[in-house]
C-alpha atoms as a PDB file:
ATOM      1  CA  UNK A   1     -99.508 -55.889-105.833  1.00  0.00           C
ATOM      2  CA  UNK A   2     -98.582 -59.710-105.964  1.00  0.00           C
ATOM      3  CA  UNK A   3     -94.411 -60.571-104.974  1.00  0.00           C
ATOM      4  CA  UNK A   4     -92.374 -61.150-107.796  1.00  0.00           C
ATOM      5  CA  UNK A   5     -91.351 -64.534-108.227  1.00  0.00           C
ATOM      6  CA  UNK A   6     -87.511 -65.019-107.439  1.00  0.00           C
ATOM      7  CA  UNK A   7     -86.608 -66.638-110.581  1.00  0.00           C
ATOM      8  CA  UNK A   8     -88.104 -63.481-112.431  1.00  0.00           C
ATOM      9  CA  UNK A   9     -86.358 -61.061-110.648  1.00  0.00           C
ATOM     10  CA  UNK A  10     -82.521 -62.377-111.085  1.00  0.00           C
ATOM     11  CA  UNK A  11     -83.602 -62.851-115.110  1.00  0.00           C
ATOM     12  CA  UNK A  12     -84.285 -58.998-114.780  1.00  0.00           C
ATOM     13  CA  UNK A  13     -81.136 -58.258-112.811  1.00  0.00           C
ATOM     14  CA  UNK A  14     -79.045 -60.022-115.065  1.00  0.00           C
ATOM     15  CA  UNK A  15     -81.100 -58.905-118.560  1.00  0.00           C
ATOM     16  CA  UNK A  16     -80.626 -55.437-116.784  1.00  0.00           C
ATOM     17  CA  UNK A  17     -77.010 -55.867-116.693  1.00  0.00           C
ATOM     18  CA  UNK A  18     -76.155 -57.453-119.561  1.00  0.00           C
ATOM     19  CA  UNK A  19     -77.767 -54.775-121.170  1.00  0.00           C
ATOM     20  CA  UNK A  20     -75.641 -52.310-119.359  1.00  0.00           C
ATOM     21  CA  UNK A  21     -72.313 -54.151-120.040  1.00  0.00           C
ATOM     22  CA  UNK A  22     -70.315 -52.656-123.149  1.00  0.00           C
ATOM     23  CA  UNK A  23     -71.267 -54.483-126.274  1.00  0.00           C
ATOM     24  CA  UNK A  24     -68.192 -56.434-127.858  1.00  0.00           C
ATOM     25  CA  UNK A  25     -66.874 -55.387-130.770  1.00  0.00           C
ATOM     26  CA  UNK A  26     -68.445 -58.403-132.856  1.00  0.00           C
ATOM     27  CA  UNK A  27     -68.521 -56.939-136.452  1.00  0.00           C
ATOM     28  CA  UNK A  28     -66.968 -53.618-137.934  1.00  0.00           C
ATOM     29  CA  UNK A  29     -70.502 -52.333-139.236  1.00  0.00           C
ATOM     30  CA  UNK A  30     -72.180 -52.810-136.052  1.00  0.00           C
ATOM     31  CA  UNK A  31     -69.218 -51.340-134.018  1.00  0.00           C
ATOM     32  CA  UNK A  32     -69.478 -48.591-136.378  1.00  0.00           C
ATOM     33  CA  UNK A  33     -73.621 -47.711-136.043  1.00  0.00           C
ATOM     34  CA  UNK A  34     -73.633 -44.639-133.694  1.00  0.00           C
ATOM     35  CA  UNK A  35     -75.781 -44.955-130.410  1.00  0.00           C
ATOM     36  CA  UNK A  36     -78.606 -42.738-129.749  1.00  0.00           C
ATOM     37  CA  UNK A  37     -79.000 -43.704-126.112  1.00  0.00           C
ATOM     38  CA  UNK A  38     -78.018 -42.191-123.442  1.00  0.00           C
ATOM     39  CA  UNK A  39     -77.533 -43.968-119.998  1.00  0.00           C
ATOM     40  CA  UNK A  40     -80.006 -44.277-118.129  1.00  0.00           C
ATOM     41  CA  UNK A  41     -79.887 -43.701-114.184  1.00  0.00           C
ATOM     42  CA  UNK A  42     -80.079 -46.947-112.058  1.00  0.00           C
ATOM     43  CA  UNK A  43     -84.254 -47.318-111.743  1.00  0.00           C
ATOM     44  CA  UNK A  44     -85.441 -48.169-108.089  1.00  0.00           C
ATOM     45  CA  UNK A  45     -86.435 -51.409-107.359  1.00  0.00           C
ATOM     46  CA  UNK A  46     -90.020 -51.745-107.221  1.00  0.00           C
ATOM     47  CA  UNK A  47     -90.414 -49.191-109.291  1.00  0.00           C
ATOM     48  CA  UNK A  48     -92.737 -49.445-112.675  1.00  0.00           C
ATOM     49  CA  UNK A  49     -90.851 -48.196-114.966  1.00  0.00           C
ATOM     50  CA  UNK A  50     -89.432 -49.549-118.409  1.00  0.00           C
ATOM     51  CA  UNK A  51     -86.844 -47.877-119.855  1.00  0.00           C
ATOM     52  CA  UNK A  52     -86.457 -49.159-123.655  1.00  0.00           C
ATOM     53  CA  UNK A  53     -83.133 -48.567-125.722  1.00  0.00           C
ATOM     54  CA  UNK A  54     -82.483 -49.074-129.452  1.00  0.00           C
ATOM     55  CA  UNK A  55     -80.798 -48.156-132.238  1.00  0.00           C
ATOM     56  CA  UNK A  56     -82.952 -45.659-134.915  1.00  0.00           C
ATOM     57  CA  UNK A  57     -83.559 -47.531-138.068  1.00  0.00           C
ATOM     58  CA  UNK A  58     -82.006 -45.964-141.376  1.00  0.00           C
ATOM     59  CA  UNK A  59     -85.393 -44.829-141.911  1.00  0.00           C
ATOM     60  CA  UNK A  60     -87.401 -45.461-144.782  1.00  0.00           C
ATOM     61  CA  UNK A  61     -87.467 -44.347-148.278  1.00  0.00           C
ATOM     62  CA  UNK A  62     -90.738 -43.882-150.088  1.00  0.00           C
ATOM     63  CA  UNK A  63     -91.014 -45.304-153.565  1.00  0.00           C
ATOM     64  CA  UNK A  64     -90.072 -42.158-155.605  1.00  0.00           C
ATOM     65  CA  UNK A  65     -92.462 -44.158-158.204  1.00  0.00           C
ATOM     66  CA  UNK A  66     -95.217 -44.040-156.187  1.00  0.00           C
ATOM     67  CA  UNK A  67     -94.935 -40.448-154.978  1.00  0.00           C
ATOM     68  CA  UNK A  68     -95.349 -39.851-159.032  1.00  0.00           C
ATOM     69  CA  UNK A  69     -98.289 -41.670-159.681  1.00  0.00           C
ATOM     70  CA  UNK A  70     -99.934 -39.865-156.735  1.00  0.00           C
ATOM     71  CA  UNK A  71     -98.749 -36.623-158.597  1.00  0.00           C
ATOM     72  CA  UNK A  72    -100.148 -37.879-161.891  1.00  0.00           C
ATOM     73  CA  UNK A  73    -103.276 -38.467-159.904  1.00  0.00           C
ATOM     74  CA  UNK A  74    -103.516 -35.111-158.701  1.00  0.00           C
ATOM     75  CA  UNK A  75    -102.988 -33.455-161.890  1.00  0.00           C
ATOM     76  CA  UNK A  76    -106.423 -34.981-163.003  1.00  0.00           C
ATOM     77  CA  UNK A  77    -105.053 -38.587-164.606  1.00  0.00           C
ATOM     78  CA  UNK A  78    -107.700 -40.083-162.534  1.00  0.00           C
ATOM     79  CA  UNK A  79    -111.824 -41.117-162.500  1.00  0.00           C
ATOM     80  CA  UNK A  80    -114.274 -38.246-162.446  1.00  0.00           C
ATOM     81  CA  UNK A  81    -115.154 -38.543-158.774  1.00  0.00           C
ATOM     82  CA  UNK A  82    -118.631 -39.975-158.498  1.00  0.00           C
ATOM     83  CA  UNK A  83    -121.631 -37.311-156.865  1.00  0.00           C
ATOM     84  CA  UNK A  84    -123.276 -39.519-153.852  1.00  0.00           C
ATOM     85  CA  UNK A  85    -126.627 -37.572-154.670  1.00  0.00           C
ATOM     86  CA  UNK A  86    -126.779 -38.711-158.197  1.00  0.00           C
ATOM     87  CA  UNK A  87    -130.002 -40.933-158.709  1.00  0.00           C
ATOM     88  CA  UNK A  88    -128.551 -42.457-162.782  1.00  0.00           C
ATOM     89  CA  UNK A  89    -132.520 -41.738-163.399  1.00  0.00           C
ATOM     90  CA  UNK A  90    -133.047 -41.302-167.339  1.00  0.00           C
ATOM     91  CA  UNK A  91    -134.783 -38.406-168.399  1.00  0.00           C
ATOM     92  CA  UNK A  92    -134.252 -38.784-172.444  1.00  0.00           C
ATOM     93  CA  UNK A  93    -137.969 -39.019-172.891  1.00  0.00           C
ATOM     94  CA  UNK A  94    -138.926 -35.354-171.562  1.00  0.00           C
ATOM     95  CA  UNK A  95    -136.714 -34.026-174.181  1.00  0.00           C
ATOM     96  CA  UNK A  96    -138.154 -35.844-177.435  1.00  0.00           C
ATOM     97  CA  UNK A  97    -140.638 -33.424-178.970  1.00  0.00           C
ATOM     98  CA  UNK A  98    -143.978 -32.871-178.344  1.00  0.00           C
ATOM     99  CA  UNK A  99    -145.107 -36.068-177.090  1.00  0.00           C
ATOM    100  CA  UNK A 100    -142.293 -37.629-175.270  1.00  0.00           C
ATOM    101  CA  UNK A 101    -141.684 -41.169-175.687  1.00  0.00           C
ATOM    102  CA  UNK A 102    -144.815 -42.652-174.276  1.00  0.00           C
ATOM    103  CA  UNK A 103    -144.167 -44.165-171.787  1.00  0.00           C
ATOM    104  CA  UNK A 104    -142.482 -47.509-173.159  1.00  0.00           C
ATOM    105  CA  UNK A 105    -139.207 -48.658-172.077  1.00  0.00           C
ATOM    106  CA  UNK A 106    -136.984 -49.306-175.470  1.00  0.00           C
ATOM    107  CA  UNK A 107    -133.545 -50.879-176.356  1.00  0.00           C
ATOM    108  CA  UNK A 108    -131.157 -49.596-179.331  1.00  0.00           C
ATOM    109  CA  UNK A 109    -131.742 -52.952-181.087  1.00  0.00           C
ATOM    110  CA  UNK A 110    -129.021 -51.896-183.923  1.00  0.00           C
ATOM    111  CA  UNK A 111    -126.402 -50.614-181.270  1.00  0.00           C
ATOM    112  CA  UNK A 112    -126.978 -54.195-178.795  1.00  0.00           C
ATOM    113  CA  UNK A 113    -126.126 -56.317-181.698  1.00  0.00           C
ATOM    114  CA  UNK A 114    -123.275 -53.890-182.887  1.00  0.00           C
ATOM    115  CA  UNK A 115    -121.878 -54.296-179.541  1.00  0.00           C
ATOM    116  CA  UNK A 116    -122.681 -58.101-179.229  1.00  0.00           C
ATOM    117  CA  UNK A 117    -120.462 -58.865-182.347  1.00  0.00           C
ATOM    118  CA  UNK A 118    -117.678 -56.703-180.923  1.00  0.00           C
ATOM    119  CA  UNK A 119    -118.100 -58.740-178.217  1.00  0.00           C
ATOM    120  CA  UNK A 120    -118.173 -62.274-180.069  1.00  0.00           C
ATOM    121  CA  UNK A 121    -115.630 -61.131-182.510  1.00  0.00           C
ATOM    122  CA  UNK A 122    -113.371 -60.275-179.156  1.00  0.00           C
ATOM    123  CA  UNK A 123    -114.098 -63.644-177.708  1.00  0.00           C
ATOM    124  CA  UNK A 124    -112.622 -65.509-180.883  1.00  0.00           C
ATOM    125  CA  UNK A 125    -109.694 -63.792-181.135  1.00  0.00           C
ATOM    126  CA  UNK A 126    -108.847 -64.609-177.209  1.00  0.00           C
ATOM    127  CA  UNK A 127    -109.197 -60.482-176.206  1.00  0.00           C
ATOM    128  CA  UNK A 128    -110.969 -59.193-173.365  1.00  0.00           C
ATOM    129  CA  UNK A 129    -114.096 -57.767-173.337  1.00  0.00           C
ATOM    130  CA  UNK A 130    -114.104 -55.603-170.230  1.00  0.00           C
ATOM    131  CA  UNK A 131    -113.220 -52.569-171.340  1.00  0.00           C
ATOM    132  CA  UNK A 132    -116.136 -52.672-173.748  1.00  0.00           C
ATOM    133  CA  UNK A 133    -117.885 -51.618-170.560  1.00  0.00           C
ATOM    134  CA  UNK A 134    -115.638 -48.666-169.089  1.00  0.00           C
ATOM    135  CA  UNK A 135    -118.106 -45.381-169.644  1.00  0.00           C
ATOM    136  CA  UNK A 136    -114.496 -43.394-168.408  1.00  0.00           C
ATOM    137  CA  UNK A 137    -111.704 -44.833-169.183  1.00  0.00           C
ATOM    138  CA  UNK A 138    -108.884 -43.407-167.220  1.00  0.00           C
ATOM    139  CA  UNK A 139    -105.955 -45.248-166.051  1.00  0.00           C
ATOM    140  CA  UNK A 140    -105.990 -46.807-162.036  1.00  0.00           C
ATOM    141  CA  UNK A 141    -103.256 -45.635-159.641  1.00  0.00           C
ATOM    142  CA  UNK A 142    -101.736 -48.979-160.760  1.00  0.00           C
ATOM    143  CA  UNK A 143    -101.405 -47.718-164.157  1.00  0.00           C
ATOM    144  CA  UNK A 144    -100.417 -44.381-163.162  1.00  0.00           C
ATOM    145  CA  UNK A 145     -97.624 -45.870-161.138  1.00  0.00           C
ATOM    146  CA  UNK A 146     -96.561 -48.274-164.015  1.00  0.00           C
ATOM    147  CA  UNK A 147     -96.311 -45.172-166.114  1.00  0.00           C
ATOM    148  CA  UNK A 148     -94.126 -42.928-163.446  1.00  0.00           C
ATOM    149  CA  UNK A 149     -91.946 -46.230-163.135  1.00  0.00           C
ATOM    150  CA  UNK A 150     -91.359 -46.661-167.091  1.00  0.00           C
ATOM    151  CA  UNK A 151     -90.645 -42.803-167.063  1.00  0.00           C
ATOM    152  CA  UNK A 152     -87.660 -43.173-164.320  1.00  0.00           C
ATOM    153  CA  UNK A 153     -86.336 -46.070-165.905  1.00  0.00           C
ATOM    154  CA  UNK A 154     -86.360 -44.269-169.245  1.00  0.00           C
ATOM    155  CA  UNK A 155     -84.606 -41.047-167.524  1.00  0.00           C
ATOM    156  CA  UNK A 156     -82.102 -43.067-166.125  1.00  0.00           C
ATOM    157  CA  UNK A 157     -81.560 -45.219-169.153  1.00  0.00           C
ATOM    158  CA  UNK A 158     -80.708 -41.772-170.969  1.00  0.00           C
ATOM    159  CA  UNK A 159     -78.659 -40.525-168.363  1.00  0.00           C
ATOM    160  CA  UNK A 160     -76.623 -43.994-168.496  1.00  0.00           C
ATOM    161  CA  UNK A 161     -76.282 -43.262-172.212  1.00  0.00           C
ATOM    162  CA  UNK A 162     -75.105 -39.888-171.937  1.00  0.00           C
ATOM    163  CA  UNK A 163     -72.599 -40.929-169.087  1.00  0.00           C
ATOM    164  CA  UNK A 164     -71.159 -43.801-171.608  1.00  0.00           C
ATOM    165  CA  UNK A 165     -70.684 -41.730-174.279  1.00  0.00           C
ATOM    166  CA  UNK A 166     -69.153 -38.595-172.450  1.00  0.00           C
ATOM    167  CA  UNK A 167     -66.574 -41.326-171.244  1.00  0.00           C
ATOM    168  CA  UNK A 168     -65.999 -42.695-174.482  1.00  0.00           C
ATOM    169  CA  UNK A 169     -65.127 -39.486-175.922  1.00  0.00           C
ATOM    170  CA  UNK A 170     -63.128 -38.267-173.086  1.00  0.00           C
ATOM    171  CA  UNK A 171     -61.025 -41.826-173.870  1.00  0.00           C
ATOM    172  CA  UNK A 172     -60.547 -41.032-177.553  1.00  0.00           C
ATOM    173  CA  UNK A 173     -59.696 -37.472-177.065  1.00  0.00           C
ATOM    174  CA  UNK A 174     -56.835 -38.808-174.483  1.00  0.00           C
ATOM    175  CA  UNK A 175     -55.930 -41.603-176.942  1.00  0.00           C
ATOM    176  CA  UNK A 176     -56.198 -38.838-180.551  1.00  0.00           C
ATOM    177  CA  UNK A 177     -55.304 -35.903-178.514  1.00  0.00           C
ATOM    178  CA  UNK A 178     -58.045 -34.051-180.383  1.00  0.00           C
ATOM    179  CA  UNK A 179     -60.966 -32.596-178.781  1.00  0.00           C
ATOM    180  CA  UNK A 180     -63.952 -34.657-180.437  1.00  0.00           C
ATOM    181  CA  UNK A 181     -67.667 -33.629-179.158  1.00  0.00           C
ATOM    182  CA  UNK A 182     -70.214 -36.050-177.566  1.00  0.00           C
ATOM    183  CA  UNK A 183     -72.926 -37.306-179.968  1.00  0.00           C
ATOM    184  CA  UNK A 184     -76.341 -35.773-179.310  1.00  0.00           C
END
């Protein structure tokens, strides 16, 4: 093992006790934050080890919308999920009676122009054509977490509402003396 440098080692020493010095009281929050560290016995010179305090974070708080939309998920809100073994190979013709369909590829005239004007007819009017195209529409985990948001928002909305008017009618019954019942 190479020696230290000198300057290295008195930046430790001092980093070391600076970090074993009682913090100032600098600001009431900070003062207030409880330690989680214990002290630590005096390491050995020489020795390799690293002994690393901090503070625990508040933790973390998952977004309650989120955790919904996963839920919605579950429930079966989601895409059919697709079978890897699946070839998509179209077996239409060994169905169509007695003869089959002869072997000739063929395309639903009628049903690509019907969808070609939907198409053109979307176009003009500035729409988008995309989910022309969606064989299962079901909604995306964005969608699904729009939806759980819109739903919490609405929930609390109501509960503000209910709050408001509970208050209001506990201020006229002090103000009338008369007991008068929320609105439902």
């Amino acid at each position: 093992m190479a020696p230290m440098p000198l300057g290295l080692s008195v930046a430790l020493l001092l980093s070391a006790q600076a970090a074993a010095a009682p913090p100032a009281a600098s600001t009431a929050p900070a003062a207030q934050a409880p330690r989680e560290c214990t002290t630590q016995p005096v390491l050995v010179p020489g020795s390799n080890e690293i002994v690393v305090c901090a503070l625990k974070p508040d933790g973390y708080r998952l977004d309650p919308d989120v955790l919904a939309a996963k839920r919605m998920k579950k429930k079966g809100e989601s895409v059919r999920p697709r079978n890897p073994h699946e070839t998509y190979a179209n077996h239409d013709c060994a169905t169509v009676g007695p003869m089959g369909c002869r072997g000739q590829p063929t395309i639903d005239v009628f049903t690509a122009a019907a969808a070609l004007a939907e198409m053109s007819e979307r176009l003009s009017n500035g729409q988008e054509i995309g989910s022309m195209f969606q064989t299962t529409p079901a909604k995306g985990d964005y969608a699904l977490y729009l939806e759980a948001k819109h739903e919490r928002e609405e929930r609390e909305a109501d509960k503000k509402a209910k709050a408001a008017q509970a208050k209001a009618a506990a201020a006229r019954t002090a103000t009338d003396g008369a007991p008068v019942s929320p609105a439902r």
